[in-house]
Protein backbone atom coordinates (compact mmCIF):
# COMPACT_ATOMS: atom_id res chain seq x y z
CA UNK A 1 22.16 3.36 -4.37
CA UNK A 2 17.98 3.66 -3.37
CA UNK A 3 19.24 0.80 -0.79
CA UNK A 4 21.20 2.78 1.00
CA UNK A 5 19.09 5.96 1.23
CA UNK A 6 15.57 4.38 1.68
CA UNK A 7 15.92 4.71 5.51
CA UNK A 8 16.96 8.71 5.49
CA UNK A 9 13.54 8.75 2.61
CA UNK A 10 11.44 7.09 5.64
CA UNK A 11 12.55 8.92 8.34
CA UNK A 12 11.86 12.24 5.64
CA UNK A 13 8.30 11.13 5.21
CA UNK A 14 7.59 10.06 8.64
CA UNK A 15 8.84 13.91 9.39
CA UNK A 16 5.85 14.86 7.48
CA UNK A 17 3.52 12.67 8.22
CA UNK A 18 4.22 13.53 12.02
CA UNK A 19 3.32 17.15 10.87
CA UNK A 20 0.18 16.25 8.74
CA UNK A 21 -1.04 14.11 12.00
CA UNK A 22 -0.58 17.60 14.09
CA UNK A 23 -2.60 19.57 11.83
CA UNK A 24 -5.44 16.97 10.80
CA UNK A 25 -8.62 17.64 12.71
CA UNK A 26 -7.68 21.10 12.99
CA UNK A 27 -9.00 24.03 11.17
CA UNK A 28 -6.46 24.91 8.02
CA UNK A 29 -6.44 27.39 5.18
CA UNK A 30 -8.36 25.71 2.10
CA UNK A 31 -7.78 26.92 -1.70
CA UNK A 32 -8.51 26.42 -4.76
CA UNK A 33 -6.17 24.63 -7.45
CA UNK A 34 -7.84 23.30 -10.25
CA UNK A 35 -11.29 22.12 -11.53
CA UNK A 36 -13.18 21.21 -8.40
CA UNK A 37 -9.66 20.61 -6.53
CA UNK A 38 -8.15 21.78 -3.35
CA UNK A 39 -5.14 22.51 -1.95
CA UNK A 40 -4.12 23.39 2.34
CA UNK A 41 -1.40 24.53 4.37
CA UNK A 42 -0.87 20.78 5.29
CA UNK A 43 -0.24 20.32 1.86
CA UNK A 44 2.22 23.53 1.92
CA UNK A 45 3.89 22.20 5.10
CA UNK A 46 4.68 19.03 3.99
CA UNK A 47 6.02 20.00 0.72
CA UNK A 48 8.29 22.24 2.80
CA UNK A 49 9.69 19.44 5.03
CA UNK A 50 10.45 17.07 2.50
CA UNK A 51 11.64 19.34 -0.46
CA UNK A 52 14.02 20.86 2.54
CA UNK A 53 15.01 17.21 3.54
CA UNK A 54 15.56 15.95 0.53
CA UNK A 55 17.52 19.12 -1.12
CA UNK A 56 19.97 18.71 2.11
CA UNK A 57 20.84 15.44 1.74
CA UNK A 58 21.01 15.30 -1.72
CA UNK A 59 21.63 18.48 -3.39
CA UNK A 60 22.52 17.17 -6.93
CA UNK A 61 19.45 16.01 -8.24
CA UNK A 62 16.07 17.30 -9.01
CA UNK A 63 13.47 17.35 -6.25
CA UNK A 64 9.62 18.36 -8.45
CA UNK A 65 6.11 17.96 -6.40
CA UNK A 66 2.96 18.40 -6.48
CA UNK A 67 2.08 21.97 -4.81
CA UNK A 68 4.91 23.73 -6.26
CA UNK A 69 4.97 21.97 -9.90
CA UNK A 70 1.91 21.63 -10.59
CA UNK A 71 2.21 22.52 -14.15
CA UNK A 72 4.23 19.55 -14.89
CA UNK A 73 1.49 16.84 -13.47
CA UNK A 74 0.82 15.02 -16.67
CA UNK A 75 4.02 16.13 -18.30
CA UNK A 76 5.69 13.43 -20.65
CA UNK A 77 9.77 14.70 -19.88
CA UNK A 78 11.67 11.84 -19.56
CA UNK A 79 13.15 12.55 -15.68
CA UNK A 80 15.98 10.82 -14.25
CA UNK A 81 17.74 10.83 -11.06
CA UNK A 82 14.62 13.23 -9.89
CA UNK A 83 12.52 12.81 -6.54
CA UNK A 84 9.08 13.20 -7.76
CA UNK A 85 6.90 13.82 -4.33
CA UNK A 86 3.02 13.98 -3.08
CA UNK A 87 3.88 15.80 -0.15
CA UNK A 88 -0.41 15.12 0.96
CA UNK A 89 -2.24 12.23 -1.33
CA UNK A 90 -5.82 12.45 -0.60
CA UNK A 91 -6.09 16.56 0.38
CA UNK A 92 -9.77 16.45 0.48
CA UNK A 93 -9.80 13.27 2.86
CA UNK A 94 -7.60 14.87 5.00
CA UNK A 95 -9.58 18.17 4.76
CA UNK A 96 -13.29 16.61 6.10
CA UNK A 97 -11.33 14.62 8.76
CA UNK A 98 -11.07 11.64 6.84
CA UNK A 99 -7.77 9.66 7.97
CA UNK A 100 -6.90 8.16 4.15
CA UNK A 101 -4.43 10.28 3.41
CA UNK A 102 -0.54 9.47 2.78
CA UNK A 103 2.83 10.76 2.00
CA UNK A 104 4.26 9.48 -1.01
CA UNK A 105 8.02 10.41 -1.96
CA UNK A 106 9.02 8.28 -5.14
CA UNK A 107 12.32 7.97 -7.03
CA UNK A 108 13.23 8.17 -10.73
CA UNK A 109 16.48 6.94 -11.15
CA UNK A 110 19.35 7.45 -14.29
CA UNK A 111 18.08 3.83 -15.67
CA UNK A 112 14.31 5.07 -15.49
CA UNK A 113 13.57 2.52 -12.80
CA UNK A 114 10.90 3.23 -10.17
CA UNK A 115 11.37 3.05 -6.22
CA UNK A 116 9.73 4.78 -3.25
CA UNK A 117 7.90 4.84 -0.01
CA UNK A 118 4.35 5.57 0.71
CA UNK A 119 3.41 6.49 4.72
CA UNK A 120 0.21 6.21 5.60
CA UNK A 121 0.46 8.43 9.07
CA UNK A 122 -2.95 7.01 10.99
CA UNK A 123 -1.44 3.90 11.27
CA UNK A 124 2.23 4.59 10.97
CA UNK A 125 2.83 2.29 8.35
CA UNK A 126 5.42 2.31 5.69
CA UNK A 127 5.30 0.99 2.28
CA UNK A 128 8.55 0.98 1.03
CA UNK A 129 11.07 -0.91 -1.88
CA UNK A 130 13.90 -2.16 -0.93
CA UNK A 131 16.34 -5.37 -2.18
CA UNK A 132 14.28 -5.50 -5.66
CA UNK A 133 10.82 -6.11 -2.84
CA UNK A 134 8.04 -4.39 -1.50
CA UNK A 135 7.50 -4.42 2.02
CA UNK A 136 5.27 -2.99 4.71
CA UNK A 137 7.05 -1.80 8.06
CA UNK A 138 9.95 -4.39 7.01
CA UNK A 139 7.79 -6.96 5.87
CA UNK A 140 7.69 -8.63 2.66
CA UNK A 141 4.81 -7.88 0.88
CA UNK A 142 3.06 -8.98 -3.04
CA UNK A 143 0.29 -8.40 -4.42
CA UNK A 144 -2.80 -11.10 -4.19
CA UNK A 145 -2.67 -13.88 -6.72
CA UNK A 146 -6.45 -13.95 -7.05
CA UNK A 147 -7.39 -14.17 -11.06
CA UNK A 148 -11.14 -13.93 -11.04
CA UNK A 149 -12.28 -10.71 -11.78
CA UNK A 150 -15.86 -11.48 -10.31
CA UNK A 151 -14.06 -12.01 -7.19
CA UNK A 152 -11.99 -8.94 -6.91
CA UNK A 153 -11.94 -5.97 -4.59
CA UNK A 154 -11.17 -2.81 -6.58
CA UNK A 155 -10.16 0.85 -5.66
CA UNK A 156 -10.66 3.19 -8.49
CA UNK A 157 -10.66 7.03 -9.44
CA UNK A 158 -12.81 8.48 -11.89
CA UNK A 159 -11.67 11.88 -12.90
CA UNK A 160 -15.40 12.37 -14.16
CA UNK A 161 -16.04 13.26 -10.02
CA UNK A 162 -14.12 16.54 -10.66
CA UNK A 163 -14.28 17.34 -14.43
CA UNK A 164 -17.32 16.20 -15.54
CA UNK A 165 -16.04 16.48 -19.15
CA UNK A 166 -13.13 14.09 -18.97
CA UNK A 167 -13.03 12.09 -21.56
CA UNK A 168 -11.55 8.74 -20.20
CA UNK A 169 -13.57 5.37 -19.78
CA UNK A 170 -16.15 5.65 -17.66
CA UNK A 171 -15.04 3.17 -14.81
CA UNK A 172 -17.90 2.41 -12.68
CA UNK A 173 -20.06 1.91 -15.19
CA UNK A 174 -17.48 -0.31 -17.11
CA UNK A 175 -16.35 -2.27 -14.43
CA UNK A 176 -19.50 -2.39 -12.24
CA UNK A 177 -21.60 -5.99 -12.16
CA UNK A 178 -18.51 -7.80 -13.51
CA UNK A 179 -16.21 -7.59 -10.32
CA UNK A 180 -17.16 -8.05 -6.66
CA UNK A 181 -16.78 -4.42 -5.36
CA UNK A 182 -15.89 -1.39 -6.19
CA UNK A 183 -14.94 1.46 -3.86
CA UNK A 184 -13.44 5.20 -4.25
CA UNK A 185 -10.95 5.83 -1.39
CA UNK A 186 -9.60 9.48 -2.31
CA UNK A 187 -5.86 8.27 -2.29
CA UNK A 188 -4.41 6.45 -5.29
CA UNK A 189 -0.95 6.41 -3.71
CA UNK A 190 -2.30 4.52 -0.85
CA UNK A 191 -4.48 2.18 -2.96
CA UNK A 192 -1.61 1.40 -4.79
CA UNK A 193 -0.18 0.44 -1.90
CA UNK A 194 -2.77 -1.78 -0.63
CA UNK A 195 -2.68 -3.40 -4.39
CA UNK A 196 0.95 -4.52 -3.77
CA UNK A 197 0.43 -5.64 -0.20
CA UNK A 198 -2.82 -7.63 -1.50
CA UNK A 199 -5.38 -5.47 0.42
CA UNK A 200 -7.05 -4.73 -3.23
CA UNK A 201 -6.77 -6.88 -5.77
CA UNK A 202 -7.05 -4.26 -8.37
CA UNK A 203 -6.64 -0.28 -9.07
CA UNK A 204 -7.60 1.40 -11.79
CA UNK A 205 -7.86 5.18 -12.53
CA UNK A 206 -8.66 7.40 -15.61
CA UNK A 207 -6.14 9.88 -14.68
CA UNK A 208 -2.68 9.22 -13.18
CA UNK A 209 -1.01 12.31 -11.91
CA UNK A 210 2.85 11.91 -12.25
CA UNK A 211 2.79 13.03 -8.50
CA UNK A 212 1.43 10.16 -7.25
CA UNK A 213 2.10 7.34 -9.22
CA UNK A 214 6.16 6.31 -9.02
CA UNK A 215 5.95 5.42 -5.71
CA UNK A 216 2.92 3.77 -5.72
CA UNK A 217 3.80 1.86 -9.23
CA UNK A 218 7.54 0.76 -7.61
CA UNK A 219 6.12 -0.74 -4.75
CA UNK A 220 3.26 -2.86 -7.17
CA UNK A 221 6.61 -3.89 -9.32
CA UNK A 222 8.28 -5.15 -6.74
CA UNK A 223 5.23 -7.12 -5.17
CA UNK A 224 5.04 -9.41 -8.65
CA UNK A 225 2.40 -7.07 -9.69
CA UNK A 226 2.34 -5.39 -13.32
CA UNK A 227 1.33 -1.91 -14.11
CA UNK A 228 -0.43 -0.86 -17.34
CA UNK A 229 -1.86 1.84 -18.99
CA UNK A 230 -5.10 1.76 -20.35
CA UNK A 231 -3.82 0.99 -23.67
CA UNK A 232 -2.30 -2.69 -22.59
CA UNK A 233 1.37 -1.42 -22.58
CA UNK A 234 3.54 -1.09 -19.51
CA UNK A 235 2.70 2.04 -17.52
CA UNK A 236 5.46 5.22 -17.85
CA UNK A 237 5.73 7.98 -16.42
CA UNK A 238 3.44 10.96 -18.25
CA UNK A 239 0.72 8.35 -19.14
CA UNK A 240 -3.07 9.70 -18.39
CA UNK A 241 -4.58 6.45 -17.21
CA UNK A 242 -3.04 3.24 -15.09
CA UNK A 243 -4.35 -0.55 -14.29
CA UNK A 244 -2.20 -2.47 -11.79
CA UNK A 245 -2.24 -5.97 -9.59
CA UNK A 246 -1.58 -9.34 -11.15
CA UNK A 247 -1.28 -9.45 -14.78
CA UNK A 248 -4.29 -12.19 -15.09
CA UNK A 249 -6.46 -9.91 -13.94
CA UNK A 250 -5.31 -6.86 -15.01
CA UNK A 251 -5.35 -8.23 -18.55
CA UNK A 252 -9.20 -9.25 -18.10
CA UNK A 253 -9.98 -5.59 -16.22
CA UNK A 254 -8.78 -4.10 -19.51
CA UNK A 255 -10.51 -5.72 -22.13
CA UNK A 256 -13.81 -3.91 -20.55
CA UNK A 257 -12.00 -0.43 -20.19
């Protein structure tokens, strides 16, 4: 069934993303939402669009995201056949004119299997599943096979930036020394995204919103990646924390998390 529809899901996210592109640069209504978080009218916007898009073409199932549920963003429900959306990953990029930002609209479906698509506007490029693959703007994508952590390239969030109480591992300081770089790009969708098309070798984050993650965790499936929590076991949906690229060296990432 995702087969069929993943084309009317791009064309829905490249609807927003052609919206987000009008507004970025320009001066938008900023609020608060959160501790030390931030919410726009490109945010609102693009919830609109696809929540709109999405409820017209298929008004049987559940459509939840980010702006307008937010009280459900670490929530543990067990959804199925449910759209779960980031209508704008990466709100304070997009905010200070920074151009990593995405649209991420992922899929739960009634066997609790992940799929999705991830547009990253700036360069119009779509990260999609499709045929039990990953691909990027129809090609076939996987994640890089590299299995020395020394070597790697990691994106990362540490929740600490915003909550200085957090309580998960502290992953700078963990990580830092034993692999070859890590960086903080403000978008986990879209650094998930780069995981499966091989562009990191790892991502690893202290906090997983459920917003954000199906997509991005679908598309790192389906590139011959794995995706953990920071227990060891395989990632579901509700879980605060998430490792993902090759198992090799996700398994080694974890044992210093």
């Amino acid at each position: 069934m995702w087969d069929q529809r993943v084309e009317k899901v791009k064309n829905i996210a490249k609807k927003a993303g052609d919206r987000l592109l009008e507004l970025f640069g320009s001066e938008i209504g900023t609020s608060s939402k959160g501790k030390r978080d931030i919410v726009t009218e490109a945010d609102i916007e693009s919830e609109k669009i696809i929540k709109e898009e999405l409820d017209k073409l298929f008004p049987d199932e559940l459509v939840i995201s980010e702006e307008s549920d937010v009280g459900l963003e670490y929530s543990k429900k067990s959804f199925r056949k449910c759209w779960i959306v980031d209508p704008l990953d990466g709100t304070r990029n997009f905010s200070i004119g920074n151009p990593n930002f995405v649209v991420s609209i992922g899929y739960v479906d009634s066997k609790n299997s992940y799929q999705g698509v991830i547009y990253y506007p700036i360069l119009n490029h779509f990260f999609f599943t499709k045929n039990k693959k990953a691909s990027l703007n129809g090609k076939e994508i996987n994640v890089n096979p590299r299995k020395q952590l020394a070597d790697s390239i990691v994106g990362f969030w540490d929740k600490r930036e915003k909550d200085p109480y957090w309580r998960g591992p502290d992953i700078y300081n963990s990580l830092r020394g034993k692999v070859k770089v890590l960086r903080m790009f403000g978008t986990s969708a879209l650094e998930k995204a780069w995981v499966s098309s091989g562009q990191l070798d790892l991502y690893v984050g202290n906090s997983s919103s459920i917003f954000g993650a199906p997509a991005g965790v679908a598309l790192v499936r389906n590139a011959g990646g794995v995706v953990y929590n920071l227990k060891g076991d395989e990632w579901e949906l509700g879980d605060v924390g998430l490792v993902c690229g090759n198992k090799s060296i996700v398994k080694k990432a974890l044992t210093h998390l």
